[in-house]
C-alpha atoms as a PDB file:
ATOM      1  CA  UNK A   1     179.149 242.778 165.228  1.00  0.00           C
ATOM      2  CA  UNK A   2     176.584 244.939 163.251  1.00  0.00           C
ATOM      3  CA  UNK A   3     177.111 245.475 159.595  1.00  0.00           C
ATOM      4  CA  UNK A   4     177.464 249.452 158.546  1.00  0.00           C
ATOM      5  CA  UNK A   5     175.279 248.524 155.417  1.00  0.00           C
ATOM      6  CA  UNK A   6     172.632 250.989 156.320  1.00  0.00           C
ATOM      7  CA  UNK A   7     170.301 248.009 157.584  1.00  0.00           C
ATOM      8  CA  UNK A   8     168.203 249.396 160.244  1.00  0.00           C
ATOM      9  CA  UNK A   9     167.055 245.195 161.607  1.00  0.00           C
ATOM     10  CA  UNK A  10     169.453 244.887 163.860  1.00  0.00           C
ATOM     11  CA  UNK A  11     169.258 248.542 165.653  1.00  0.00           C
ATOM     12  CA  UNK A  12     165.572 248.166 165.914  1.00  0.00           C
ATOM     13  CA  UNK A  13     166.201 244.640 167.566  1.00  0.00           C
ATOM     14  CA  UNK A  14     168.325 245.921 170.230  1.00  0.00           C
ATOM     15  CA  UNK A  15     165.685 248.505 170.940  1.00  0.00           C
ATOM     16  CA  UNK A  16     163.399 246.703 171.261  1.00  0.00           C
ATOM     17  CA  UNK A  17     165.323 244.853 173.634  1.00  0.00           C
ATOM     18  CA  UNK A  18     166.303 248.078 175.606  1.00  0.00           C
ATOM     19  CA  UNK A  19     162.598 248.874 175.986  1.00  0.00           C
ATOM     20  CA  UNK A  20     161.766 244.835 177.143  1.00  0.00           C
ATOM     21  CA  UNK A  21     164.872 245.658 179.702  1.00  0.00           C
ATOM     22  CA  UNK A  22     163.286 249.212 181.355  1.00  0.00           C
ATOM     23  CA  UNK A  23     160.079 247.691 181.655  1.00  0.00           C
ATOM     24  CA  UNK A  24     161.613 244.705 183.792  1.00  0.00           C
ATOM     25  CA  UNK A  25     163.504 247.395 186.238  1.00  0.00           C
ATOM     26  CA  UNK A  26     160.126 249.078 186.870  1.00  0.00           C
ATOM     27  CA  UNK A  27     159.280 248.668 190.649  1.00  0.00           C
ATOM     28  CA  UNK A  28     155.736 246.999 191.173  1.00  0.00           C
ATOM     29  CA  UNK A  29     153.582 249.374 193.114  1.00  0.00           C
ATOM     30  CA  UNK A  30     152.330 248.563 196.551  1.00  0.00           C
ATOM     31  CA  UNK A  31     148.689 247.959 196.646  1.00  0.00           C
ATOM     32  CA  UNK A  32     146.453 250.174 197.032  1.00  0.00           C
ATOM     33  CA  UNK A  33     148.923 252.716 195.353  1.00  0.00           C
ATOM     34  CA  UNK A  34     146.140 253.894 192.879  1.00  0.00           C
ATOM     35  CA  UNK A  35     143.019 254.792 195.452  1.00  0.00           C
ATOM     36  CA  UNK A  36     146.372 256.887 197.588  1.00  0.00           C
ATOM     37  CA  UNK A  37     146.855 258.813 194.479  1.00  0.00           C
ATOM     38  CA  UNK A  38     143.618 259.403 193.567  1.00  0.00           C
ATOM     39  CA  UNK A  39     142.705 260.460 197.355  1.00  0.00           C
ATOM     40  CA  UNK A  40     146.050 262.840 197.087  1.00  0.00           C
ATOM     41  CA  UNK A  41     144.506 264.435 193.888  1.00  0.00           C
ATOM     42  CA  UNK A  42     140.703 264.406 195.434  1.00  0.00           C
ATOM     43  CA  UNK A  43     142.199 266.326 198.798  1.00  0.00           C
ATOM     44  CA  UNK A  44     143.459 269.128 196.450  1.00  0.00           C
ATOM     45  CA  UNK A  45     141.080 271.778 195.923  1.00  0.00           C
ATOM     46  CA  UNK A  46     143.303 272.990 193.072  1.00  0.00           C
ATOM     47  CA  UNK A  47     143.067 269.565 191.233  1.00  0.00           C
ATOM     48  CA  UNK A  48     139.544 270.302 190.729  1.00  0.00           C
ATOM     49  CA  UNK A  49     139.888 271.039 186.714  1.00  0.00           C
ATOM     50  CA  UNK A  50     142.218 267.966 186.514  1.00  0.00           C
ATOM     51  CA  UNK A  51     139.944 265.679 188.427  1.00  0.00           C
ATOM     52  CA  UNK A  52     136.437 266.439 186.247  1.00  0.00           C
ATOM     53  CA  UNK A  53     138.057 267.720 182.828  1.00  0.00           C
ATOM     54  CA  UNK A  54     140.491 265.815 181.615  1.00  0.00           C
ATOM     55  CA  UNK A  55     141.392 262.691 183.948  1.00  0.00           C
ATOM     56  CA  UNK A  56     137.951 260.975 183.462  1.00  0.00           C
ATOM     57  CA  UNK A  57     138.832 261.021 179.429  1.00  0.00           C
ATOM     58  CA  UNK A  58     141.937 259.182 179.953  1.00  0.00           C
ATOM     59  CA  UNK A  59     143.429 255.507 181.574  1.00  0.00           C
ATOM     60  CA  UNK A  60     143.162 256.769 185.085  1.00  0.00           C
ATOM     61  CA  UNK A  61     145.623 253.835 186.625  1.00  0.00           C
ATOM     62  CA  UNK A  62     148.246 253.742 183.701  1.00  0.00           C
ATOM     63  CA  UNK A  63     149.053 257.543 183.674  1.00  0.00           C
ATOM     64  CA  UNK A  64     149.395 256.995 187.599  1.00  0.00           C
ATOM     65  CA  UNK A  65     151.792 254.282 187.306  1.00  0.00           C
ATOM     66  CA  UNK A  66     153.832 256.517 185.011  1.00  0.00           C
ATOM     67  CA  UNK A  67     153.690 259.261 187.250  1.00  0.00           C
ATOM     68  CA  UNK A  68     154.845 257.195 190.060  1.00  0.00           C
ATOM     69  CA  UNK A  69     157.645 255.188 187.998  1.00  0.00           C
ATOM     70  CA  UNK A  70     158.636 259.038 186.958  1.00  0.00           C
ATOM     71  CA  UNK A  71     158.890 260.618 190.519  1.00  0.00           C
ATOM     72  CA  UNK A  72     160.165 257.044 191.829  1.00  0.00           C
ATOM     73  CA  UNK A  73     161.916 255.089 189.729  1.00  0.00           C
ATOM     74  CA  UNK A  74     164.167 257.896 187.933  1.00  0.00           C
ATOM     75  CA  UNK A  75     162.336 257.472 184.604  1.00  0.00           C
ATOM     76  CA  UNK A  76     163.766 261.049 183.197  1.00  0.00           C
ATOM     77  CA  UNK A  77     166.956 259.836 183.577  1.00  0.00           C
ATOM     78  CA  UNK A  78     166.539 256.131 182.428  1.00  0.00           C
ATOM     79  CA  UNK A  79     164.395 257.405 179.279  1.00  0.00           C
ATOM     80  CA  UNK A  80     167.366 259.928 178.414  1.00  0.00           C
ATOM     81  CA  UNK A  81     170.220 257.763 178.761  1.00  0.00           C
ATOM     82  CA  UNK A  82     168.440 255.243 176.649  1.00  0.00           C
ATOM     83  CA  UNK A  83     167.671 258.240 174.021  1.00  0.00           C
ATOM     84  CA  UNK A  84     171.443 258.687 173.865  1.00  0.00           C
ATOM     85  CA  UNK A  85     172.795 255.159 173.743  1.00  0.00           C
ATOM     86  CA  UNK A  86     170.074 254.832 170.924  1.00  0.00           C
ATOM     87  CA  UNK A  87     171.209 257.330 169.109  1.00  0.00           C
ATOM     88  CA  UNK A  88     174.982 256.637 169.479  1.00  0.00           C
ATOM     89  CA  UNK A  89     173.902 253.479 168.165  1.00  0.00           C
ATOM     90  CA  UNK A  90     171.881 254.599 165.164  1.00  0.00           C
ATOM     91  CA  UNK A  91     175.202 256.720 164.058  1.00  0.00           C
ATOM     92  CA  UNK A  92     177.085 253.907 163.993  1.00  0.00           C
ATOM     93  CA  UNK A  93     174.906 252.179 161.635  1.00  0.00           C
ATOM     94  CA  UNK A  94     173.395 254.649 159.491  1.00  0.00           C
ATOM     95  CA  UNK A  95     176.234 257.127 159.306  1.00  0.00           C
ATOM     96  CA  UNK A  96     178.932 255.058 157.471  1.00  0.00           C
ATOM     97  CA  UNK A  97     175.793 254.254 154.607  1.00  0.00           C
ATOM     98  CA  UNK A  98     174.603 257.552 154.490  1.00  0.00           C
ATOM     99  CA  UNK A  99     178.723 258.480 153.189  1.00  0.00           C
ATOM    100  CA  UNK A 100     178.262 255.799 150.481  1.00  0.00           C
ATOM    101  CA  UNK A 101     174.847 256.920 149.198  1.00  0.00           C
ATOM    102  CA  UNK A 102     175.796 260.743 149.064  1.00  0.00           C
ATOM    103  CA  UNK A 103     172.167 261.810 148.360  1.00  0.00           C
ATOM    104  CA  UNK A 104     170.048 264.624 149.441  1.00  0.00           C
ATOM    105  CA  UNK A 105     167.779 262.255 151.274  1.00  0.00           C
ATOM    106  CA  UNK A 106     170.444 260.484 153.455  1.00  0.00           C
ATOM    107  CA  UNK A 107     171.634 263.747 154.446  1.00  0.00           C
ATOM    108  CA  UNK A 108     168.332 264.971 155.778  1.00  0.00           C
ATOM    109  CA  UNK A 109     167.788 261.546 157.240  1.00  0.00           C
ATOM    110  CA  UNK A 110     171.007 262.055 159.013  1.00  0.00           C
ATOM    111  CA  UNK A 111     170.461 265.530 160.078  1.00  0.00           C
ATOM    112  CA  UNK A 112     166.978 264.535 161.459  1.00  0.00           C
ATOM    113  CA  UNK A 113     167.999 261.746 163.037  1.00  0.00           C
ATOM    114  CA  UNK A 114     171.014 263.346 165.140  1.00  0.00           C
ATOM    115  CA  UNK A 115     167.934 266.338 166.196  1.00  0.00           C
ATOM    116  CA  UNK A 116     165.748 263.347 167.256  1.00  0.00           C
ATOM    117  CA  UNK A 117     168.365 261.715 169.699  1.00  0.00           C
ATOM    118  CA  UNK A 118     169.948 264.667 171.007  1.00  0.00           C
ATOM    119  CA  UNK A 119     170.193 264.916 174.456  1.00  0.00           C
ATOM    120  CA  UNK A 120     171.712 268.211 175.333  1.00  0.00           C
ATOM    121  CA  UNK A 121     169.798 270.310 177.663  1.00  0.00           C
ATOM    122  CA  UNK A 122     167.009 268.154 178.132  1.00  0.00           C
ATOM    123  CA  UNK A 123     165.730 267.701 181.431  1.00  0.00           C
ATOM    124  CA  UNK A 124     166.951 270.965 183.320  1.00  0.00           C
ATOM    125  CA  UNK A 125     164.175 270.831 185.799  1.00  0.00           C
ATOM    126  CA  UNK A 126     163.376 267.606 188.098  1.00  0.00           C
ATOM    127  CA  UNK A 127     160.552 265.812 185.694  1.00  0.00           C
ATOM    128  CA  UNK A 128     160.776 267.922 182.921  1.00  0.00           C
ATOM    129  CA  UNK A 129     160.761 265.489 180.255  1.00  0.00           C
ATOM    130  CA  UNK A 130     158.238 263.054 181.885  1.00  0.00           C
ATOM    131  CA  UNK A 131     155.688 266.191 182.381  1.00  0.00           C
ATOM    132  CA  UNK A 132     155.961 267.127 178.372  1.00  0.00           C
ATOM    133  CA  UNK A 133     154.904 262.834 178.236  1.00  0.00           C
ATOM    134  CA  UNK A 134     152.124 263.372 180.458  1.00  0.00           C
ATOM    135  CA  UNK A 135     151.031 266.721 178.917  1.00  0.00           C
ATOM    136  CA  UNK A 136     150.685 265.310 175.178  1.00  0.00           C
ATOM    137  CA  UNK A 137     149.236 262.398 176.149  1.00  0.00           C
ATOM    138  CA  UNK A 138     146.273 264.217 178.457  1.00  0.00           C
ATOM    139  CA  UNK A 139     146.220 266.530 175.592  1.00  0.00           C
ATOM    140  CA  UNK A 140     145.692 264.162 173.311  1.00  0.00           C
ATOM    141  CA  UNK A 141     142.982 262.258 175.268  1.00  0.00           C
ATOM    142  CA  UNK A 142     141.203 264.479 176.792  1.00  0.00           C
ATOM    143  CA  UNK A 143     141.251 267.657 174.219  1.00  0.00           C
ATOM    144  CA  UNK A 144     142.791 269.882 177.314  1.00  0.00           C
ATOM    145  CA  UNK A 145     145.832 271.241 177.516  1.00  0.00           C
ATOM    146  CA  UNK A 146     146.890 270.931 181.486  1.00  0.00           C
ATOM    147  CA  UNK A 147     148.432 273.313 183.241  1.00  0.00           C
ATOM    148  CA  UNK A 148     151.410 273.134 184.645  1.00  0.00           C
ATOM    149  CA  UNK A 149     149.995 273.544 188.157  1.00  0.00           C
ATOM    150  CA  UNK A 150     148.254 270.581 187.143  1.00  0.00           C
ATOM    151  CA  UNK A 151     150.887 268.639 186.382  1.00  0.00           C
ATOM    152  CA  UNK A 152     152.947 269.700 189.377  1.00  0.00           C
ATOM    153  CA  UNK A 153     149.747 267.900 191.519  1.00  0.00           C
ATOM    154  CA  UNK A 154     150.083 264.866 189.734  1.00  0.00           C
ATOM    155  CA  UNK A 155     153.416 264.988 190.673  1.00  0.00           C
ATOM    156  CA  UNK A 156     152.941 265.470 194.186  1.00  0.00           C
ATOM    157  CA  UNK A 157     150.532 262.917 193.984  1.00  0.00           C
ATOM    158  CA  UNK A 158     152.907 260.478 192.606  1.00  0.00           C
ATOM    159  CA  UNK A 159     155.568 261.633 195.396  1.00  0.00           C
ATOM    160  CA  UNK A 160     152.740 261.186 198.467  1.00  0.00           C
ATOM    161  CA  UNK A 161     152.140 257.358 197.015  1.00  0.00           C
ATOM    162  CA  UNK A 162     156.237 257.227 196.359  1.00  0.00           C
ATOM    163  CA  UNK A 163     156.359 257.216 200.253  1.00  0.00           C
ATOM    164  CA  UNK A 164     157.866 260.689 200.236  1.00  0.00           C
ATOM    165  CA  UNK A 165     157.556 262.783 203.301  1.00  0.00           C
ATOM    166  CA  UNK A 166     154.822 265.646 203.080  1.00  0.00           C
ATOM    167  CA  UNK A 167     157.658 268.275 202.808  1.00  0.00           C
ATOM    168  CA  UNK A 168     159.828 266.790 200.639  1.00  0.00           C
ATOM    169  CA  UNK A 169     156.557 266.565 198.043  1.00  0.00           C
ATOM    170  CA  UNK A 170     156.866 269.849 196.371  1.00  0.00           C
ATOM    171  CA  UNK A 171     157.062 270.734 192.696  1.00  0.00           C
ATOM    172  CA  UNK A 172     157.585 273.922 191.181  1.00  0.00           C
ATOM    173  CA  UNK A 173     155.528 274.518 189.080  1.00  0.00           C
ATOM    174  CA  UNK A 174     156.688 277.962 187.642  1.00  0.00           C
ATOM    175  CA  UNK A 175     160.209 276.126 186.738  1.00  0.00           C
ATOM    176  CA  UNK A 176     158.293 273.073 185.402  1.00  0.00           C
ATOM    177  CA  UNK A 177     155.978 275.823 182.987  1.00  0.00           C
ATOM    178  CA  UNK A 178     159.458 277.569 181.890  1.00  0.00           C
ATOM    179  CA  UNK A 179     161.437 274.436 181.304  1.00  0.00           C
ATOM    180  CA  UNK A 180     158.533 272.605 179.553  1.00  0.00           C
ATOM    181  CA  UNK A 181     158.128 276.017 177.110  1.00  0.00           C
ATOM    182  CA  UNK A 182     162.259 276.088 176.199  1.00  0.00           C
ATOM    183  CA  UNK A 183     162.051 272.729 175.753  1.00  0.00           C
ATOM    184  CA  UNK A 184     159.143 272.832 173.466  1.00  0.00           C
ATOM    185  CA  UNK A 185     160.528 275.907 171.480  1.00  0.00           C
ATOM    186  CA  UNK A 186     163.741 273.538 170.579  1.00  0.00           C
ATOM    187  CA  UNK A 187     162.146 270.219 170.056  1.00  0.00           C
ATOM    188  CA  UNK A 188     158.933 271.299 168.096  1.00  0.00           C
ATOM    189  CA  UNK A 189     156.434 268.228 168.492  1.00  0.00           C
ATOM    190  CA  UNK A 190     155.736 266.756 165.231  1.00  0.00           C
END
């Protein structure tokens, strides 16, 4: 049983276990996996930007085995239930002190912290919260915002090594642009 004390140890323990758990359920990838998505990507004329821009700056075979453990494996789904049981679990531990203490600062703590695991409306399009990942971290390396085209090819790319038929490998990208913006516009990155 966890203390309502306000100390944080145990909660970040059991993440930290949650996290160790994910990473076991993640599905190896069959080999050769990485040259299929990088041929899917190189057969794209519209990839062009993606291919000489802004993957070369980044870890080319991680951010592939994301994208395929997102269009495979469920991740959106996985990532947001764990968001929520996190966060039903931070309540339990940190509400009760924050009542005791009565301060300005464990009132904005709490406040924050309810924002930061809210799960409401997130993920209205298929990958939605996987491409915002993938977008701030290519951002991040690489300097260059990606489109949302963009990111709809690495999905397809993912999909095409996911074993997905041809026709069932299509991503909108228009909904993916619109769902990314509202989601950005309510969950301002820090």
């Amino acid at each position: 049983m966890v203390k309502t004390d306000g100390n944080l140890s145990p909660w970040i323990e059991a993440q930290e276990a949650s996290i160790g758990k994910l990473s076991s359920e993640i599905r190896l990838a069959q080999p050769g996996w990485y040259r299929a998505f990088t041929r899917s990507l190189e057969e794209n004329p519209d990839a062009e930007r993606l291919r000489t821009e802004i993957l070369p700056r980044c870890q080319g075979e991680r951010l592939a085995m994301f994208v395929v453990q997102a269009v495979a494996g469920r991740l959106d789904e996985r990532l947001l239930e764990l968001t929520r049981k996190r966060g039903e679990d931070l309540r339990k531990t940190v509400y009760p002190a924050a009542r005791k203490e009565r301060s300005a600062e464990a009132r904005t703590f709490v406040e924050r912290a309810g924002k930061a695991f809210d799960v409401r409306r997130q993920g209205l399009a298929e990958y939605s919260f996987s491409a915002l990942i993938i977008e701030r971290y290519l951002t991040f390396r690489s300097g260059t915002k990606p489109t949302a085209r963009e990111l709809a090819l690495l999905f397809k790319a993912g999909l095409a090594v996911a074993g997905r038929p041809a026709h069932l490998q299509t991503v909108d990208y228009d909904r993916l642009r619109r769902n990314l913006k509202n989601y950005e516009a309510n969950h301002p990155h820090p």
